[in-house]
N, C-alpha and C. Protein backbone atom coordinates (compact mmCIF):
# COMPACT_ATOMS: atom_id res chain seq x y z
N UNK A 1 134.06 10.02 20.21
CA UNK A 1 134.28 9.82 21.62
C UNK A 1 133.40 10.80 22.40
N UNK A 2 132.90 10.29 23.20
CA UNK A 2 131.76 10.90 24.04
C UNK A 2 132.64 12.16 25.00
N UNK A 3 132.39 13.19 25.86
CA UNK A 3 132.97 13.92 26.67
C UNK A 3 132.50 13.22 27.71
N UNK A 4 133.98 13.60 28.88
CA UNK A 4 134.34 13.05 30.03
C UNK A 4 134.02 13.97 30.95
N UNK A 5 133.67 13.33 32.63
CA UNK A 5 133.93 14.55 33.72
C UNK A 5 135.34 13.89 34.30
N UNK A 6 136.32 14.53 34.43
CA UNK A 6 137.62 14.78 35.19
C UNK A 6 137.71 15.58 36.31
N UNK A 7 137.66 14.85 37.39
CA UNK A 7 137.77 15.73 38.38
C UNK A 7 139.29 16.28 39.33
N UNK A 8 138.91 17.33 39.57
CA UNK A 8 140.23 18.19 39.72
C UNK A 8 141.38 17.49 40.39
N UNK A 9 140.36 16.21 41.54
CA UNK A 9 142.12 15.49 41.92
C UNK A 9 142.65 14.25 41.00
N UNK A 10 141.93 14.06 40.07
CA UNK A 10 142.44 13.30 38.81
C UNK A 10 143.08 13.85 37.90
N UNK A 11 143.18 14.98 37.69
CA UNK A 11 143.64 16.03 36.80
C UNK A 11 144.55 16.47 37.26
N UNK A 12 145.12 16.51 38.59
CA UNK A 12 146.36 16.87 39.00
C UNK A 12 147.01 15.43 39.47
N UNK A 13 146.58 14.31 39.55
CA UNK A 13 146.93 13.09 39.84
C UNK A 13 147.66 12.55 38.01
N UNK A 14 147.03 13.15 37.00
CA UNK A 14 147.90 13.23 35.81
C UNK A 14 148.95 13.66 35.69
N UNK A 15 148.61 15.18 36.38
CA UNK A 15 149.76 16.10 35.62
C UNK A 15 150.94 16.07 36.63
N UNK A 16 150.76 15.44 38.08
CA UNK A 16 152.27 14.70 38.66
C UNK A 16 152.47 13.29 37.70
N UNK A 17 151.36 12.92 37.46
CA UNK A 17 152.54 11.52 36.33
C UNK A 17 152.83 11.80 35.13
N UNK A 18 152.47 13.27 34.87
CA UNK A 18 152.73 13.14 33.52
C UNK A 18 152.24 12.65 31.96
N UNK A 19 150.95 12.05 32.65
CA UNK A 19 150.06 11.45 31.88
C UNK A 19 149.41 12.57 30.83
N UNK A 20 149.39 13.90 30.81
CA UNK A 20 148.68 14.74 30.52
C UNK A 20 149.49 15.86 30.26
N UNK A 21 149.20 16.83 28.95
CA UNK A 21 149.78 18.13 29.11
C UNK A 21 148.41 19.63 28.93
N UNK A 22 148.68 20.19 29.66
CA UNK A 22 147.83 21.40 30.26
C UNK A 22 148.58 23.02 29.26
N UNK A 23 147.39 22.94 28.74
CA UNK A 23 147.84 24.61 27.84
C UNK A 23 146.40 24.88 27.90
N UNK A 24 146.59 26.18 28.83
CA UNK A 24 144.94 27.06 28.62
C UNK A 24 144.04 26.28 29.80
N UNK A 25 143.32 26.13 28.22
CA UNK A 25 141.85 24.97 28.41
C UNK A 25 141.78 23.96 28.05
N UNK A 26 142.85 23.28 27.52
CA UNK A 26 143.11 22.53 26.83
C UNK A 26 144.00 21.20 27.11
N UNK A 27 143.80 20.15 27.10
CA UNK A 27 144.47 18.97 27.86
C UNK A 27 144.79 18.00 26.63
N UNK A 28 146.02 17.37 26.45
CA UNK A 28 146.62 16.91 25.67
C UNK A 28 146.94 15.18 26.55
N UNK A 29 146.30 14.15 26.17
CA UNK A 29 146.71 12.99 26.89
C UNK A 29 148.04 12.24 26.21
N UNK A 30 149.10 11.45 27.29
CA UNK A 30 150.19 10.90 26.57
C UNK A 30 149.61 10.03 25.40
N UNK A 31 148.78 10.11 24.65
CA UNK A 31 148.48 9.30 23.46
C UNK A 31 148.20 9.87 22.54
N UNK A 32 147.91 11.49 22.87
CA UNK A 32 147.59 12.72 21.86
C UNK A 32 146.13 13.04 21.70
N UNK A 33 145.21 12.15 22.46
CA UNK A 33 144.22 12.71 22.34
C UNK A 33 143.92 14.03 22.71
N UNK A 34 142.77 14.88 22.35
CA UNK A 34 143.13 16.44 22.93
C UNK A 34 141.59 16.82 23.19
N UNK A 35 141.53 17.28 24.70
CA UNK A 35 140.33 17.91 24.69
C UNK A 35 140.08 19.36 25.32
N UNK A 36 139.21 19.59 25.06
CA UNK A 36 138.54 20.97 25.72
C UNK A 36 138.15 20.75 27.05
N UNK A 37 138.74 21.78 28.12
CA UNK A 37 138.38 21.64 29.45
C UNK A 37 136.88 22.86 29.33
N UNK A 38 135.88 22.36 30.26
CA UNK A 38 135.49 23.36 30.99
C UNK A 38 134.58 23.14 32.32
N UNK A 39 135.06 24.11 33.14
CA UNK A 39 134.83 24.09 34.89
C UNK A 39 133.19 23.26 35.02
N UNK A 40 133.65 22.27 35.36
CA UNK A 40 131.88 21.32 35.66
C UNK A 40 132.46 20.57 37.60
N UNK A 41 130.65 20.24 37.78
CA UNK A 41 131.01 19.43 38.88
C UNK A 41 129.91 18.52 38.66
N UNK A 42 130.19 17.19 39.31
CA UNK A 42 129.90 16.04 39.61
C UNK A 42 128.83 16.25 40.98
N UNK A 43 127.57 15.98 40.63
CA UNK A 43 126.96 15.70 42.06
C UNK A 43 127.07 14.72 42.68
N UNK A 44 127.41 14.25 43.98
CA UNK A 44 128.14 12.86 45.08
C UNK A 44 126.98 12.72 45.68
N UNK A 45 125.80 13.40 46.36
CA UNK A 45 125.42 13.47 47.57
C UNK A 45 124.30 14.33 48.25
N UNK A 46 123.64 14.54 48.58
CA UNK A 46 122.53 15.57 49.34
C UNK A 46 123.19 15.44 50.62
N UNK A 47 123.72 16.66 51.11
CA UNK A 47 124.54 16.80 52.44
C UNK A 47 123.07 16.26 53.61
N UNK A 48 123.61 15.98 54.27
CA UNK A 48 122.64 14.79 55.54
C UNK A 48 122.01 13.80 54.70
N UNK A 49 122.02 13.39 54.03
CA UNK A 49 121.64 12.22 53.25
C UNK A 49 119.90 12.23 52.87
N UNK A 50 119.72 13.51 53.01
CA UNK A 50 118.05 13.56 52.70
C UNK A 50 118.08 13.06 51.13
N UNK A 51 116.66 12.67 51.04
CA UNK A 51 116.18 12.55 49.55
C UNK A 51 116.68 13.68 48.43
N UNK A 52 116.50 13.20 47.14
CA UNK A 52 117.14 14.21 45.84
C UNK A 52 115.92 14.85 45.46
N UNK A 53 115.29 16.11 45.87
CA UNK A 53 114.33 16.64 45.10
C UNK A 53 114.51 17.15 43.75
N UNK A 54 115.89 17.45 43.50
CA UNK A 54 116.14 17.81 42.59
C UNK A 54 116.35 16.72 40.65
N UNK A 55 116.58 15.34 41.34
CA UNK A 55 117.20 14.64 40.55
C UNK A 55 118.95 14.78 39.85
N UNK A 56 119.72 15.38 40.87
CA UNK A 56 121.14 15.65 40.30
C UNK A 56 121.86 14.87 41.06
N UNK A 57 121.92 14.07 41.64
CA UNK A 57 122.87 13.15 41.91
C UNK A 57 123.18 11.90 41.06
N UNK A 58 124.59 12.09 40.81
CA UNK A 58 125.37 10.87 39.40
C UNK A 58 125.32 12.16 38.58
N UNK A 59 124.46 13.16 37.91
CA UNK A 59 124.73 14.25 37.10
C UNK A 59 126.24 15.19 37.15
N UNK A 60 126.39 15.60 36.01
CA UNK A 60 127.38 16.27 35.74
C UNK A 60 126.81 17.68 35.42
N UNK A 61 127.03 18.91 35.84
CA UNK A 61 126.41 20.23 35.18
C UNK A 61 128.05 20.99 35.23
N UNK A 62 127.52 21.97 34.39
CA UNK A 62 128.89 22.82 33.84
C UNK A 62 128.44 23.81 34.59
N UNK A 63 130.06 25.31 34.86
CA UNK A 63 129.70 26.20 35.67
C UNK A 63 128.45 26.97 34.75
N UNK A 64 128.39 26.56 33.75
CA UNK A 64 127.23 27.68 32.96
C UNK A 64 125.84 27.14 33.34
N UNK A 65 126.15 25.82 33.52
CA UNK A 65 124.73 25.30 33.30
C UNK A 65 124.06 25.67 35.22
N UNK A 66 125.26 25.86 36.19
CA UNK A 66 125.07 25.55 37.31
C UNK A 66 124.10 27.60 37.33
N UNK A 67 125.09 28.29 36.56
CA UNK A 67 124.58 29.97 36.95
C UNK A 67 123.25 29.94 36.17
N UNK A 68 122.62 29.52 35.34
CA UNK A 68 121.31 29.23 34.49
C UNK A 68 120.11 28.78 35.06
N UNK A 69 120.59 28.04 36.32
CA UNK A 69 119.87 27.18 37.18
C UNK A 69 119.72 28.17 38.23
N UNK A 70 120.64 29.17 38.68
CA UNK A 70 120.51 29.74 39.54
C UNK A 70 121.25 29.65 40.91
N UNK A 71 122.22 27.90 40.75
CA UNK A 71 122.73 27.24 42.18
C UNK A 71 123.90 28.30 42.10
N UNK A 72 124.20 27.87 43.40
CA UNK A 72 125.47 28.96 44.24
C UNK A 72 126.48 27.24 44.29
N UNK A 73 127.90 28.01 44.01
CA UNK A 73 128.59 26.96 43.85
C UNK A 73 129.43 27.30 44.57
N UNK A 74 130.32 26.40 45.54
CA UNK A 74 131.11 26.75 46.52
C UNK A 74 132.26 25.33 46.27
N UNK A 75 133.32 25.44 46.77
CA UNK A 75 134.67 24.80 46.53
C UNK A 75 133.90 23.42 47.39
N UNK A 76 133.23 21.90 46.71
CA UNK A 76 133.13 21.03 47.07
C UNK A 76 131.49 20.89 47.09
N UNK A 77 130.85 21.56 47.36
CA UNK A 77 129.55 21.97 47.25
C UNK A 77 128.38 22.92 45.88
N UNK A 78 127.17 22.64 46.12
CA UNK A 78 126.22 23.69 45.77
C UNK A 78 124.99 23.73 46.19
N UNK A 79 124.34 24.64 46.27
CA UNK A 79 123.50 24.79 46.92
C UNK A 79 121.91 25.22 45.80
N UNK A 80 121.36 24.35 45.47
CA UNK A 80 120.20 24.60 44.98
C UNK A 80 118.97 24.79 45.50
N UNK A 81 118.25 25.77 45.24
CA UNK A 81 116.91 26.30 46.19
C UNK A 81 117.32 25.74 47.44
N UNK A 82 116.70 24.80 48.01
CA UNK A 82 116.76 24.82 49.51
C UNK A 82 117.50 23.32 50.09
N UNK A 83 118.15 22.88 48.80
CA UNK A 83 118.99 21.53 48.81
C UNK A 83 120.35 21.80 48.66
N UNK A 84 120.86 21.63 49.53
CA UNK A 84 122.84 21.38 49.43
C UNK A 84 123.06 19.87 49.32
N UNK A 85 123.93 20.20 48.26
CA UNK A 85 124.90 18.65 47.77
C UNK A 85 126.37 18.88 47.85
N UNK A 86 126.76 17.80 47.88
CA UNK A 86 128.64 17.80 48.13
C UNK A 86 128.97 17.39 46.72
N UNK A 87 129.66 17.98 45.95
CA UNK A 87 130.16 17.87 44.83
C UNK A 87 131.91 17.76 44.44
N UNK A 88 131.95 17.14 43.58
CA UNK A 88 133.20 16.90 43.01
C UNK A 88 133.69 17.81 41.63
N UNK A 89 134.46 18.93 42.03
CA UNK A 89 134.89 19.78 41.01
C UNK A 89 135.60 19.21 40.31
N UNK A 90 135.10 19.60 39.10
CA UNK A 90 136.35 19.44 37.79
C UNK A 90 135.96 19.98 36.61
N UNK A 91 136.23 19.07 35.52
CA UNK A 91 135.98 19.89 34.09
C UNK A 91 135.53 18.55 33.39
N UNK A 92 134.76 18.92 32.30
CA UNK A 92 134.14 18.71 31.47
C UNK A 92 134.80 18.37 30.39
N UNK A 93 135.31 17.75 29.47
CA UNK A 93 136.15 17.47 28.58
C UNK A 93 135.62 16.91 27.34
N UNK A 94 135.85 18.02 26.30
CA UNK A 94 135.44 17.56 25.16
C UNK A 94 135.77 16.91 24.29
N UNK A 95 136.19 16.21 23.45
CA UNK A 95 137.17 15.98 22.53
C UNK A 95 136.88 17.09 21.28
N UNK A 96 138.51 17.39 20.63
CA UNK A 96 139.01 18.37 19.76
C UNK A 96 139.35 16.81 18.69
């Protein structure tokens, strides 16, 4: 099984139904599948709708991959060299 991006209001849209159990880093689905969380975001957008110089929109990057790159990451956002995008926080999910 390939890894998933889950984003943070899907991940709490589980864990009010119950669909999911949360230990750590670690996410347990009502079927037992089990994966590894870790902090990623979803690029949505180039804030004012300018062109992608970058090529990261539809991409998924992890917080490691985002500090490697150098972007500044802010709650919904990041900001690469001289491009801001609106992003969708969440996690990265591996399967265990």
């Amino acid at each position: 099984m390939p890894r998933l991006f889950v984003s943070q209001a899907r991940l709490d849209e589980w864990v009010e139904q119950q669909r999911v159990e949360l230990e750590s880093n670690r996410m347990t689905l009502d079927d037992g599948r089990r994966f590894q969380l870790s902090e990623a975001v979803l690029f949505a957008e180039v804030v004012g709708g300018d062109a992608d110089p970058n090529d990261l929109v539809g991409r998924v990057k992890s917080r490691r991959q985002l500090d490697e790159l150098g972007a500044e990451h802010y709650p919904g956002s990041v900001i690469y060299g001289d491009t801001g995008y609106e992003v969708k926080d969440g996690y990265l999910a591996d399967p265990l």
